[in-house]
PDB file of N, CA and C in Angstrom:
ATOM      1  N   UNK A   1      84.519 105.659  69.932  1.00  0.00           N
ATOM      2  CA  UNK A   1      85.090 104.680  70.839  1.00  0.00           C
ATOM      3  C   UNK A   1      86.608 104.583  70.666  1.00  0.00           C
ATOM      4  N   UNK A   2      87.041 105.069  69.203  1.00  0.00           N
ATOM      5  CA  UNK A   2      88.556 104.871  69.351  1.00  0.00           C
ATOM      6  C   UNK A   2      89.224 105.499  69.882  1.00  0.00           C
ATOM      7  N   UNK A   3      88.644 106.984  69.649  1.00  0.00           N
ATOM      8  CA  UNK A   3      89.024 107.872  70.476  1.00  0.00           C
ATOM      9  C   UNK A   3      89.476 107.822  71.825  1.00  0.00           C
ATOM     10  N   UNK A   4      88.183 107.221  72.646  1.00  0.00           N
ATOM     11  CA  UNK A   4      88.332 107.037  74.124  1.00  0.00           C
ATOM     12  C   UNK A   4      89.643 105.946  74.669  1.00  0.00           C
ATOM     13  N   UNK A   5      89.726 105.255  73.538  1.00  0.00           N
ATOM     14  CA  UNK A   5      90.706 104.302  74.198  1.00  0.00           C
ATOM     15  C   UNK A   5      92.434 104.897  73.739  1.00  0.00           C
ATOM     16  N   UNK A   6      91.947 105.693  73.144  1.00  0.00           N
ATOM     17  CA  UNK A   6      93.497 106.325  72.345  1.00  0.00           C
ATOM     18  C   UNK A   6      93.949 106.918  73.694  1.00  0.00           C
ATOM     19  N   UNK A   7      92.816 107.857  74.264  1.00  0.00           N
ATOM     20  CA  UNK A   7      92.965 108.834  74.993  1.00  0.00           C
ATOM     21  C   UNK A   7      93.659 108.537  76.950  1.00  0.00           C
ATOM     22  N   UNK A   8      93.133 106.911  76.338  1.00  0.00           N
ATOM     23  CA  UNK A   8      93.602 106.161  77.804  1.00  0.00           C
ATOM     24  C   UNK A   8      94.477 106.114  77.713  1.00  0.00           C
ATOM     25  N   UNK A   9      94.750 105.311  76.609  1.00  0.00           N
ATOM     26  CA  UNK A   9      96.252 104.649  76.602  1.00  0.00           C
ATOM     27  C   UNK A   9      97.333 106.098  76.536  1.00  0.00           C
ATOM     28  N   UNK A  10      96.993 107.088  76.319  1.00  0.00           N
ATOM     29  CA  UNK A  10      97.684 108.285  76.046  1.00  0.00           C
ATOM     30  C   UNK A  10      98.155 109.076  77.630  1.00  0.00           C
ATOM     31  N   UNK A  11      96.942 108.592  78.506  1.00  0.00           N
ATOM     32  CA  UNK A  11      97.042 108.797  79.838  1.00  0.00           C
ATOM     33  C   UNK A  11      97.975 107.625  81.139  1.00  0.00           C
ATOM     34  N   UNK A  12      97.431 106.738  80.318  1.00  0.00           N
ATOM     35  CA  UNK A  12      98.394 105.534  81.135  1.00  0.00           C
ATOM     36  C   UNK A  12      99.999 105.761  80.728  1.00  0.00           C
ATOM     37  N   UNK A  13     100.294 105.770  79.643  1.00  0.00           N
ATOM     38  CA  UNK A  13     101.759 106.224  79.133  1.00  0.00           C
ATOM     39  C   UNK A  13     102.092 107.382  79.956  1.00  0.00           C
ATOM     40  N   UNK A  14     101.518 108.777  80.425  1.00  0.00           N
ATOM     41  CA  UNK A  14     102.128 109.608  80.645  1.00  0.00           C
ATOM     42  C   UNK A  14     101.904 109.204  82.364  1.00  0.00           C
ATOM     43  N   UNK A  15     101.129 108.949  83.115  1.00  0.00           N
ATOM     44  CA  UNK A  15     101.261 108.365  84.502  1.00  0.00           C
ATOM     45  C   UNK A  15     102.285 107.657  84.826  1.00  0.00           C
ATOM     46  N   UNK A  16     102.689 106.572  84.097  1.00  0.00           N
ATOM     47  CA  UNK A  16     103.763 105.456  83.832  1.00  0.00           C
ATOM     48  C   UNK A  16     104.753 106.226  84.034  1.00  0.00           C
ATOM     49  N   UNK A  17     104.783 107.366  83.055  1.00  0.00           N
ATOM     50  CA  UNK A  17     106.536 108.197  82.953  1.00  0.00           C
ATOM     51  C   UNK A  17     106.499 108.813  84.124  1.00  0.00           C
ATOM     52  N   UNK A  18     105.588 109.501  84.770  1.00  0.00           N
ATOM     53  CA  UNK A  18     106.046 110.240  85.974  1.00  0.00           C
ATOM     54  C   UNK A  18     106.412 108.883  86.958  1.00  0.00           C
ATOM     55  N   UNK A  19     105.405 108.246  87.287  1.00  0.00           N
ATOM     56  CA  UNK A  19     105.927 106.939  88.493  1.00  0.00           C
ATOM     57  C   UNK A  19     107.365 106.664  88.049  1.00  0.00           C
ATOM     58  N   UNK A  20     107.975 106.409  86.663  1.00  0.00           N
ATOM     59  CA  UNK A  20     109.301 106.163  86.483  1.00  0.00           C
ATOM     60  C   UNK A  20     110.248 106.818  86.802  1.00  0.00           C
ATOM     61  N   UNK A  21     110.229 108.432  86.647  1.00  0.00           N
ATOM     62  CA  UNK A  21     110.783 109.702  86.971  1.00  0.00           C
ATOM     63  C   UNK A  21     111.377 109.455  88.154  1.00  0.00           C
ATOM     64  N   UNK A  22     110.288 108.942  88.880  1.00  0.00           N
ATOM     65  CA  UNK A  22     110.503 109.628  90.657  1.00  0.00           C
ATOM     66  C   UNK A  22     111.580 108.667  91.299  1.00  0.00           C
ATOM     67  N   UNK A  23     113.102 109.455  91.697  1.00  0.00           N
ATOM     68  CA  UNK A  23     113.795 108.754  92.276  1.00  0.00           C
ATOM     69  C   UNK A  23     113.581 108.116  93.684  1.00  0.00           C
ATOM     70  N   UNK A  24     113.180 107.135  93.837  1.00  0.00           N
ATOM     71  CA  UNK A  24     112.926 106.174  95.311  1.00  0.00           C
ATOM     72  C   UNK A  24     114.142 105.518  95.325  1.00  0.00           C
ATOM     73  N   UNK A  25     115.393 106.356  95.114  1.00  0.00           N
ATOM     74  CA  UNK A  25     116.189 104.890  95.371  1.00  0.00           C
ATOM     75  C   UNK A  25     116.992 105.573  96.775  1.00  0.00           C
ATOM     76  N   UNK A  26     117.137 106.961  97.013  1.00  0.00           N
ATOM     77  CA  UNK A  26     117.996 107.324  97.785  1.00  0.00           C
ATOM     78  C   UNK A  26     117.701 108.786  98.432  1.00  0.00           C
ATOM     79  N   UNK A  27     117.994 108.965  99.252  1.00  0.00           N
ATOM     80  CA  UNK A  27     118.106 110.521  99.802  1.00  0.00           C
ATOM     81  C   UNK A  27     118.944 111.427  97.987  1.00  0.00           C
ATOM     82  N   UNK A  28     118.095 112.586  98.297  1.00  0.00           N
ATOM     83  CA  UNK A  28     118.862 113.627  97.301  1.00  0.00           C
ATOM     84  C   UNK A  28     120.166 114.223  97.770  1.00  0.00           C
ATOM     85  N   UNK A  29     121.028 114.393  96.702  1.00  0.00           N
ATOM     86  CA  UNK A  29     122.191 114.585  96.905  1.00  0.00           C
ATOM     87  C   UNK A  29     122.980 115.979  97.738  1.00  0.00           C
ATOM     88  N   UNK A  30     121.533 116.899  98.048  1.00  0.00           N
ATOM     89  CA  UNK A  30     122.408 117.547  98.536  1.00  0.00           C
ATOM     90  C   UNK A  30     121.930 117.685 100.393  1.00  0.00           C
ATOM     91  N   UNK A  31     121.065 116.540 100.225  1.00  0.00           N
ATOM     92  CA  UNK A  31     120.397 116.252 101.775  1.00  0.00           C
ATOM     93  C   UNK A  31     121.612 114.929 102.088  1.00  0.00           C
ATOM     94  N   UNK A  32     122.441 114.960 101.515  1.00  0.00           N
ATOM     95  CA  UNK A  32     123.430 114.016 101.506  1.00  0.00           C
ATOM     96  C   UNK A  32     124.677 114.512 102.042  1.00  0.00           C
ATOM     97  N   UNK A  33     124.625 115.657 101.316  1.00  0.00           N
ATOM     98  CA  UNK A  33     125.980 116.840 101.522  1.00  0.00           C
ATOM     99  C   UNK A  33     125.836 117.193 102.709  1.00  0.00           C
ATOM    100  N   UNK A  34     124.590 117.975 103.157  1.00  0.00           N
ATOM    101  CA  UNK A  34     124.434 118.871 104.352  1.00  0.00           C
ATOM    102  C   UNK A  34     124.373 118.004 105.592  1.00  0.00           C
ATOM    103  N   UNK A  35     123.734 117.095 105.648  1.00  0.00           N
ATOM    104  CA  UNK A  35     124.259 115.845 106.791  1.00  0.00           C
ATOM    105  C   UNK A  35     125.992 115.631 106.793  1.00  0.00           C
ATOM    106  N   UNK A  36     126.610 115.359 106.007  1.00  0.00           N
ATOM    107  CA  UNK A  36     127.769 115.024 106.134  1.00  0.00           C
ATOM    108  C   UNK A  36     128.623 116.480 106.519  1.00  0.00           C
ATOM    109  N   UNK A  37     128.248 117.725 106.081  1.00  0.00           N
ATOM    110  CA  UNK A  37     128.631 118.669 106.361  1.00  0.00           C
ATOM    111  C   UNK A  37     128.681 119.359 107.940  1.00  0.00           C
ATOM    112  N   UNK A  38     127.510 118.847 107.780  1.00  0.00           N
ATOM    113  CA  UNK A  38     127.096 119.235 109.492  1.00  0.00           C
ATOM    114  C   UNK A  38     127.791 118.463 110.425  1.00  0.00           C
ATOM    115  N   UNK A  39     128.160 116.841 110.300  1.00  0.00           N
ATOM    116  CA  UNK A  39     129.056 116.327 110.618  1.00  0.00           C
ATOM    117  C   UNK A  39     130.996 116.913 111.018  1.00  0.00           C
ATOM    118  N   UNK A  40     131.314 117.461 109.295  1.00  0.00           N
ATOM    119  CA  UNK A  40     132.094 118.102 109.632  1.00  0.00           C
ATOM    120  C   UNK A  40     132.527 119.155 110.706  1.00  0.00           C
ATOM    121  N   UNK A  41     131.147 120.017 110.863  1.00  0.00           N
ATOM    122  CA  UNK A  41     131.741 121.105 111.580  1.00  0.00           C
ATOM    123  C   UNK A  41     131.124 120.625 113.299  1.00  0.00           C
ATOM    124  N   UNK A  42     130.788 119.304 113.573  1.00  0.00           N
ATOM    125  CA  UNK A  42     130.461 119.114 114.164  1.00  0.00           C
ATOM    126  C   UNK A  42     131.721 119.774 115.529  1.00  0.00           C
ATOM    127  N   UNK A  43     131.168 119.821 117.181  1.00  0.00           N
ATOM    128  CA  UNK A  43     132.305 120.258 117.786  1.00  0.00           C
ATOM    129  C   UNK A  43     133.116 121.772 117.763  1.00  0.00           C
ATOM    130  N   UNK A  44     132.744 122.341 117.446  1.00  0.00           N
ATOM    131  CA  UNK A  44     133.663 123.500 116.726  1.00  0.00           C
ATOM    132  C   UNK A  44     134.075 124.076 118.362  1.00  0.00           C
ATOM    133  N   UNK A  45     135.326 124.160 118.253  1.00  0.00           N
ATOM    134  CA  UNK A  45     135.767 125.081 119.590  1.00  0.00           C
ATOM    135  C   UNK A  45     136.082 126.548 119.176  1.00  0.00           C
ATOM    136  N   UNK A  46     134.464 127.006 119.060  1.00  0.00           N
ATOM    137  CA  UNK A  46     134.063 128.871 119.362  1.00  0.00           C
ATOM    138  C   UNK A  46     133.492 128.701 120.473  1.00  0.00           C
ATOM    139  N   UNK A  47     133.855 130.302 120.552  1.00  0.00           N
ATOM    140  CA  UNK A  47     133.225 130.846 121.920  1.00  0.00           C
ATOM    141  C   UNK A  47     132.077 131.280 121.732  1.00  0.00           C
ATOM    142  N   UNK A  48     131.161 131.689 122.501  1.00  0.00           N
ATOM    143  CA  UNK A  48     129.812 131.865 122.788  1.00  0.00           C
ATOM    144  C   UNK A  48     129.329 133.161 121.779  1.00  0.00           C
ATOM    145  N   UNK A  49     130.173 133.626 121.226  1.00  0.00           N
ATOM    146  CA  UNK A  49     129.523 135.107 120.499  1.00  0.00           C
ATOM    147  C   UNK A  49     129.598 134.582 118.922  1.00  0.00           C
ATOM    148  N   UNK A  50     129.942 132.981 119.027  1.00  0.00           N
ATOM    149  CA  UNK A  50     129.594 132.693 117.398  1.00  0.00           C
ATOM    150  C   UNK A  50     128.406 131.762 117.446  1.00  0.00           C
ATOM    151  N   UNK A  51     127.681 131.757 118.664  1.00  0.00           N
ATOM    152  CA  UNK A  51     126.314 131.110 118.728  1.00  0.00           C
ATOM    153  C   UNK A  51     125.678 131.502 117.839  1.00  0.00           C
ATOM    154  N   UNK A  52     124.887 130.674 116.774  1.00  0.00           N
ATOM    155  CA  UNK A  52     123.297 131.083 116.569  1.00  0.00           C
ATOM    156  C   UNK A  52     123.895 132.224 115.164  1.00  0.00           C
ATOM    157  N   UNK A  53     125.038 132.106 114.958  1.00  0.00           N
ATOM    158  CA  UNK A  53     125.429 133.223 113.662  1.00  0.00           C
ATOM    159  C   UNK A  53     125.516 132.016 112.404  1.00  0.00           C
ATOM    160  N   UNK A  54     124.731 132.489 111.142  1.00  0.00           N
ATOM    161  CA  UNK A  54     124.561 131.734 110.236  1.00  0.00           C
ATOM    162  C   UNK A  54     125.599 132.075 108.803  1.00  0.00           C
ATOM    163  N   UNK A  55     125.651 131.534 107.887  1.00  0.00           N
ATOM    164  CA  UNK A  55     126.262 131.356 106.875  1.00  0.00           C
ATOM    165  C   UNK A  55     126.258 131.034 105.967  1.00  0.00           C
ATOM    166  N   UNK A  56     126.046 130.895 104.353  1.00  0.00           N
ATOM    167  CA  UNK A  56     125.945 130.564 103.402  1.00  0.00           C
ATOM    168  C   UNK A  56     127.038 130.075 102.572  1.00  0.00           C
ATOM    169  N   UNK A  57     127.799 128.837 103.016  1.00  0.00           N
ATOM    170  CA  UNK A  57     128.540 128.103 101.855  1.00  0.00           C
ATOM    171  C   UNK A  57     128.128 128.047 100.696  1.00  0.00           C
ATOM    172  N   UNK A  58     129.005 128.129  99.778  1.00  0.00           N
ATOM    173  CA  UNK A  58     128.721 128.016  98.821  1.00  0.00           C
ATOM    174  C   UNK A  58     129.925 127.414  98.398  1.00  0.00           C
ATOM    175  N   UNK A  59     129.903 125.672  97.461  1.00  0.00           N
ATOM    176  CA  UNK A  59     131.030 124.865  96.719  1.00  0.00           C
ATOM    177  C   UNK A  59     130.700 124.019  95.772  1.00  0.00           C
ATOM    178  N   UNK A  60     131.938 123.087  95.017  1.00  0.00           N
ATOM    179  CA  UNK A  60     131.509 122.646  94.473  1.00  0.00           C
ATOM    180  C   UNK A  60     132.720 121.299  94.942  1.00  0.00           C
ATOM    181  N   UNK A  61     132.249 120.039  94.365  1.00  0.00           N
ATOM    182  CA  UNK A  61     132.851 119.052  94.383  1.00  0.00           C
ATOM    183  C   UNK A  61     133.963 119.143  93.237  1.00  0.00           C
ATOM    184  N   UNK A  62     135.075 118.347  93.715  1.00  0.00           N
ATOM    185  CA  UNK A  62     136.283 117.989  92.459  1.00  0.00           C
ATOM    186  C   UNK A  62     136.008 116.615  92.278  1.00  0.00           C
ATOM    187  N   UNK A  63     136.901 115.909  91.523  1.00  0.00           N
ATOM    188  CA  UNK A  63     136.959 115.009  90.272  1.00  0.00           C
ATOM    189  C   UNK A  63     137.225 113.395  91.814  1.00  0.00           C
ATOM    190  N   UNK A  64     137.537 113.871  92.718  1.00  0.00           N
ATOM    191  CA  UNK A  64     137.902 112.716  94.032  1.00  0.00           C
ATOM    192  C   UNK A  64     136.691 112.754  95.088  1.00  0.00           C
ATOM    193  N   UNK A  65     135.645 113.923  94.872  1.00  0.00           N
ATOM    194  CA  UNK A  65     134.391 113.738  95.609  1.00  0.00           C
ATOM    195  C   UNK A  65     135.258 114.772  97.303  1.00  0.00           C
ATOM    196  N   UNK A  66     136.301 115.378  96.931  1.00  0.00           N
ATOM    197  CA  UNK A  66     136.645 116.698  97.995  1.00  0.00           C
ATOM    198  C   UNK A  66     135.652 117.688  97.802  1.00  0.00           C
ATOM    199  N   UNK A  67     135.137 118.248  98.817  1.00  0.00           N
ATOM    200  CA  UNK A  67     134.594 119.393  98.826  1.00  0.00           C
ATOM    201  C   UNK A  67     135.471 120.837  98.464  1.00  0.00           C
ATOM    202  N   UNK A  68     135.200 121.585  97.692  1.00  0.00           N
ATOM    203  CA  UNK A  68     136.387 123.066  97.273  1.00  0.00           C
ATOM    204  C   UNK A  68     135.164 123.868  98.223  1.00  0.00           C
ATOM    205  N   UNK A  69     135.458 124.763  98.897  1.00  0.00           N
ATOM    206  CA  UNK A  69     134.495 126.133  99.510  1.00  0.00           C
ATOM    207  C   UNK A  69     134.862 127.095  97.930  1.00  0.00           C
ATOM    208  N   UNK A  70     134.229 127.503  97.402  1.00  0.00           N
ATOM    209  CA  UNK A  70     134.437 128.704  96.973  1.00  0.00           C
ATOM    210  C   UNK A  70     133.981 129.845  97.725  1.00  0.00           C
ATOM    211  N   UNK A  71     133.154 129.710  98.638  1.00  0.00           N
ATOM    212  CA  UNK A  71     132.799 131.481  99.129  1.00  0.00           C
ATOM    213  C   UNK A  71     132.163 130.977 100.174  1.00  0.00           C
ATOM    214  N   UNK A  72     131.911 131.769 101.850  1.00  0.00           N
ATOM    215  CA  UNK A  72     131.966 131.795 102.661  1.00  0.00           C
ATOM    216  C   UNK A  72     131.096 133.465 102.860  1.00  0.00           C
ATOM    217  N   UNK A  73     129.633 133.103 103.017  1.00  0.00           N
ATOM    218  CA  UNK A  73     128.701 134.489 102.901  1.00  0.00           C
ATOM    219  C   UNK A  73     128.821 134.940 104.391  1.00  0.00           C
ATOM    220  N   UNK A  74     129.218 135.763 105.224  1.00  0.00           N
ATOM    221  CA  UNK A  74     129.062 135.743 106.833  1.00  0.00           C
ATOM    222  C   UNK A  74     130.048 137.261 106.640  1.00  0.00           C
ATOM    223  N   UNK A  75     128.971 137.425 107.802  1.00  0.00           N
ATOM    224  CA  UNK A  75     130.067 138.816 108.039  1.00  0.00           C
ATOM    225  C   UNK A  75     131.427 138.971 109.265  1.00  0.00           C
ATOM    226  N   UNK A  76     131.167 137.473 109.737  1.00  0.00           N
ATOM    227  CA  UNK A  76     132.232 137.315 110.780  1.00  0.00           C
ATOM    228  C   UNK A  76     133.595 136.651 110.045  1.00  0.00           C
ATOM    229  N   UNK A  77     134.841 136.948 110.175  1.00  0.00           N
ATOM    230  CA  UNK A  77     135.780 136.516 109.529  1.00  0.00           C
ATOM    231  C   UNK A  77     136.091 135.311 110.045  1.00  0.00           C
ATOM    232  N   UNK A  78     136.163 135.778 111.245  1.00  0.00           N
ATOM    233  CA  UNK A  78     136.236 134.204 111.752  1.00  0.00           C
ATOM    234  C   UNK A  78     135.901 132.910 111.723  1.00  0.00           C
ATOM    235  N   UNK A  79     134.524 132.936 111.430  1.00  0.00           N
ATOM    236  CA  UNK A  79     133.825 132.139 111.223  1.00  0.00           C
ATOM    237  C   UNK A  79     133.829 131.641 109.436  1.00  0.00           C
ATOM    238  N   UNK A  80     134.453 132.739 108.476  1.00  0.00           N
ATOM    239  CA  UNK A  80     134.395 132.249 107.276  1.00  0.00           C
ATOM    240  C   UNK A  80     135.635 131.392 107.361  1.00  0.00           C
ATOM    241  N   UNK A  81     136.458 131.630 107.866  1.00  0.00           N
ATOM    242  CA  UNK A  81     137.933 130.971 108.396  1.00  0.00           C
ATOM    243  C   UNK A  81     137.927 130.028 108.988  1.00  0.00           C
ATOM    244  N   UNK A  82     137.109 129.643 109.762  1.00  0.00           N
ATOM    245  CA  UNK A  82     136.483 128.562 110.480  1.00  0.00           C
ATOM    246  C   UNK A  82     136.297 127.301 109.946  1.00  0.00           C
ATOM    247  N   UNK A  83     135.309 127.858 108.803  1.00  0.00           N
ATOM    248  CA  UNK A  83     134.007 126.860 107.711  1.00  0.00           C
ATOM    249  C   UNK A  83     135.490 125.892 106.676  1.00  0.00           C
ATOM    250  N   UNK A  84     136.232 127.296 106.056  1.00  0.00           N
ATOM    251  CA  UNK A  84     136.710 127.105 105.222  1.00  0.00           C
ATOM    252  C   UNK A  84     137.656 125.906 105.697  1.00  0.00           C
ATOM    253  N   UNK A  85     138.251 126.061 106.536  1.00  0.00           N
ATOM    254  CA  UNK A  85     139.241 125.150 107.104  1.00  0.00           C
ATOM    255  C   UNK A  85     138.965 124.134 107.653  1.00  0.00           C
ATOM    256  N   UNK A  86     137.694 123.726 108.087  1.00  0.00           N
ATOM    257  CA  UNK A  86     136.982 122.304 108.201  1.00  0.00           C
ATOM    258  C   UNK A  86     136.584 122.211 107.257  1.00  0.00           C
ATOM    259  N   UNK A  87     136.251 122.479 106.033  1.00  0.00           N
ATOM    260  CA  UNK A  87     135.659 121.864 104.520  1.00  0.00           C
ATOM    261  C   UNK A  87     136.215 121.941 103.699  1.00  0.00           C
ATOM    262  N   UNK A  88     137.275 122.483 103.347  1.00  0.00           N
ATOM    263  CA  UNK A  88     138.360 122.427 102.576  1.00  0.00           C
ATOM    264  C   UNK A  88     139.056 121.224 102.016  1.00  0.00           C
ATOM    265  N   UNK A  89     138.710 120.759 101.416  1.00  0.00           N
ATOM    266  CA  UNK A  89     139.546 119.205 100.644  1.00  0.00           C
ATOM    267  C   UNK A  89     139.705 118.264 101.402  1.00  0.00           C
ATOM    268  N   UNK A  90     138.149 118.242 102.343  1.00  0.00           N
ATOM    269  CA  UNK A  90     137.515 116.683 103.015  1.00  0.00           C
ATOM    270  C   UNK A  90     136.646 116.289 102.235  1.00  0.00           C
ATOM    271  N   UNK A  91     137.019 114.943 102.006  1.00  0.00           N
ATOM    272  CA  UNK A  91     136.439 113.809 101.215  1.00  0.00           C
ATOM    273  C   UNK A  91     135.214 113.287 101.538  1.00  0.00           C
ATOM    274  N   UNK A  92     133.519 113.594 101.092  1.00  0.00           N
ATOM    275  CA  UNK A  92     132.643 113.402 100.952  1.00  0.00           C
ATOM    276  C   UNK A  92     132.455 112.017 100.240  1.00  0.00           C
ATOM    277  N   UNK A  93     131.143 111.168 100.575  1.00  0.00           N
ATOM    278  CA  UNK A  93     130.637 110.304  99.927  1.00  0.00           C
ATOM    279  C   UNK A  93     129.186 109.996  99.728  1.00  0.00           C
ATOM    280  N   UNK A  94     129.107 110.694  97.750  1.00  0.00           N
ATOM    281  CA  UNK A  94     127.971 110.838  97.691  1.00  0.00           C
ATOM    282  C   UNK A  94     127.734 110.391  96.644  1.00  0.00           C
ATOM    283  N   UNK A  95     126.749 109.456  96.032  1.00  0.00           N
ATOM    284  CA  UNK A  95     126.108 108.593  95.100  1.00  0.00           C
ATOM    285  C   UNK A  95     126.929 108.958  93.538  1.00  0.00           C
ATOM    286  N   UNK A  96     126.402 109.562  92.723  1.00  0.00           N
ATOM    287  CA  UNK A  96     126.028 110.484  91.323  1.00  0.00           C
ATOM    288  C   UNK A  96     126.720 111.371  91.901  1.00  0.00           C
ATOM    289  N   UNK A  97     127.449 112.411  91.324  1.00  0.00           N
ATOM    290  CA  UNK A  97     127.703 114.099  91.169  1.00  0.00           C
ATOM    291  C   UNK A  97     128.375 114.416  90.112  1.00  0.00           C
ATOM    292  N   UNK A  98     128.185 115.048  89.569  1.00  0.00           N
ATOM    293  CA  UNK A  98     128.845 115.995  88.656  1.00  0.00           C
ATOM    294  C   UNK A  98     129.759 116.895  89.064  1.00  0.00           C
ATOM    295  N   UNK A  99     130.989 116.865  88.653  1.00  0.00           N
ATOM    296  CA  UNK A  99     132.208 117.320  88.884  1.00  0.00           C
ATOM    297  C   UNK A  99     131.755 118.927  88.527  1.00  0.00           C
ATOM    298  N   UNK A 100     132.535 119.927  89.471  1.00  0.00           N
ATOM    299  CA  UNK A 100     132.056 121.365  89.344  1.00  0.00           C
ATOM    300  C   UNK A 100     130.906 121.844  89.549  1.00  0.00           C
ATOM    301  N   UNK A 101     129.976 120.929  89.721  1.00  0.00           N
ATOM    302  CA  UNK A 101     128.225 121.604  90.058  1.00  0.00           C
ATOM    303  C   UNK A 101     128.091 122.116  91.500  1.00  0.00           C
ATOM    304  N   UNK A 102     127.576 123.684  91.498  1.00  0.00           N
ATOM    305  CA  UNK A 102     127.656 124.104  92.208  1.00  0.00           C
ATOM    306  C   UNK A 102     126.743 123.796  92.990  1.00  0.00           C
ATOM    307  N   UNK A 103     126.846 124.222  94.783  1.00  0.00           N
ATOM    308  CA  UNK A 103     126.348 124.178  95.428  1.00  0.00           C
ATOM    309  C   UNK A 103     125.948 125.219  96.952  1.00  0.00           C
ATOM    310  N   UNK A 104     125.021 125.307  97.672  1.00  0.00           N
ATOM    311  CA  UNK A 104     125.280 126.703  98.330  1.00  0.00           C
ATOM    312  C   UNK A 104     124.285 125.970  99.214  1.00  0.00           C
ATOM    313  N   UNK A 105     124.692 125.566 100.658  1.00  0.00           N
ATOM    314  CA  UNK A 105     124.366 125.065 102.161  1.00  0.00           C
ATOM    315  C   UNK A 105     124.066 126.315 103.221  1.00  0.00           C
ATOM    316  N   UNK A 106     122.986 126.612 103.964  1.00  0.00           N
ATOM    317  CA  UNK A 106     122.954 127.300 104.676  1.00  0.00           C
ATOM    318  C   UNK A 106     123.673 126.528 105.872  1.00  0.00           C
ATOM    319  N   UNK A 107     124.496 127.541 106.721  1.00  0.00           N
ATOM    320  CA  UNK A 107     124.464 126.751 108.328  1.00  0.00           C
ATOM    321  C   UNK A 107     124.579 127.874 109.104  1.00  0.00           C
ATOM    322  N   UNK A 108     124.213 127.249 110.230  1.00  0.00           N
ATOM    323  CA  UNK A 108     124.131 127.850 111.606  1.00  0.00           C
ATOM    324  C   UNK A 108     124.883 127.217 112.917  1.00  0.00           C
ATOM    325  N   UNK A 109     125.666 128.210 113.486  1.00  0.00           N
ATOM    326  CA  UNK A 109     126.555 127.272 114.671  1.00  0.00           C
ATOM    327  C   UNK A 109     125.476 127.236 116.001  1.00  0.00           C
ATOM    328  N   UNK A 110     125.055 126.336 116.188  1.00  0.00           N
ATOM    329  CA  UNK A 110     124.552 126.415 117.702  1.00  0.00           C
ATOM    330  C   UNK A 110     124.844 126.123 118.930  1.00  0.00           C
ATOM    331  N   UNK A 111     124.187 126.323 120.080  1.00  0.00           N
ATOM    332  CA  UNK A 111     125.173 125.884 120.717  1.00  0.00           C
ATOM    333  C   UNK A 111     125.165 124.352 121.739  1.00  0.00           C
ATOM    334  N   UNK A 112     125.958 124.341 122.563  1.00  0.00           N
ATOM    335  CA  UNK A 112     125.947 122.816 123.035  1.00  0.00           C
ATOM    336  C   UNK A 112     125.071 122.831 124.001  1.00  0.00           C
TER     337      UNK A 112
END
């Protein structure tokens, strides 16, 4: 019988820790980023042959919550030129972050 109750209480403790774990307080931080990002490039005045062409940002935040691009995955120049220059050291606002933690956003321009 001691057993059985050891074995509860051994189970209730570890249920407890996961329910505690689980952040309910907010959207995750980088479903935080990519909304606000998408924001950024909201509007973009391209022409029709940068429809529907995708991209892989990849950055990290500085010490003021600016976005840095480090790299711009696309084979169109334009469009890495594009990204870079609408995200380039605009000021994000996002909960928690860790200064330098990287990050890498897919996007896609679509069209209007």
């Amino acid at each position: 019988m001691r057993k059985l109750s050891l074995v509860f209480v051994a189970a209730m403790l570890l249920m407890s820790a996961n329910i505690l774990a689980n952040d309910a307080v907010g959207e995750k931080p980088i479903k935080q980023l990519s909304t606000q990002i998408g924001q950024l490039l909201e509007n973009a005045p391209l022409t029709s042959d940068f429809i529907d062409q995708t991209a892989q940002v990849r950055f990290t935040l500085n010490n003021q919550g600016e976005i840095v691009v480090l790299s711009v995955d696309t084979d169109l120049r334009v469009l890495e030129n594009f990204v870079k220059t609408r995200l380039n050291y605009q000021k994000v606002s996002i909960g928690n972050f860790k200064e330098g933690e990287m990050y890498t956003i897919p996007i896609r321009i679509a069209g209007a």
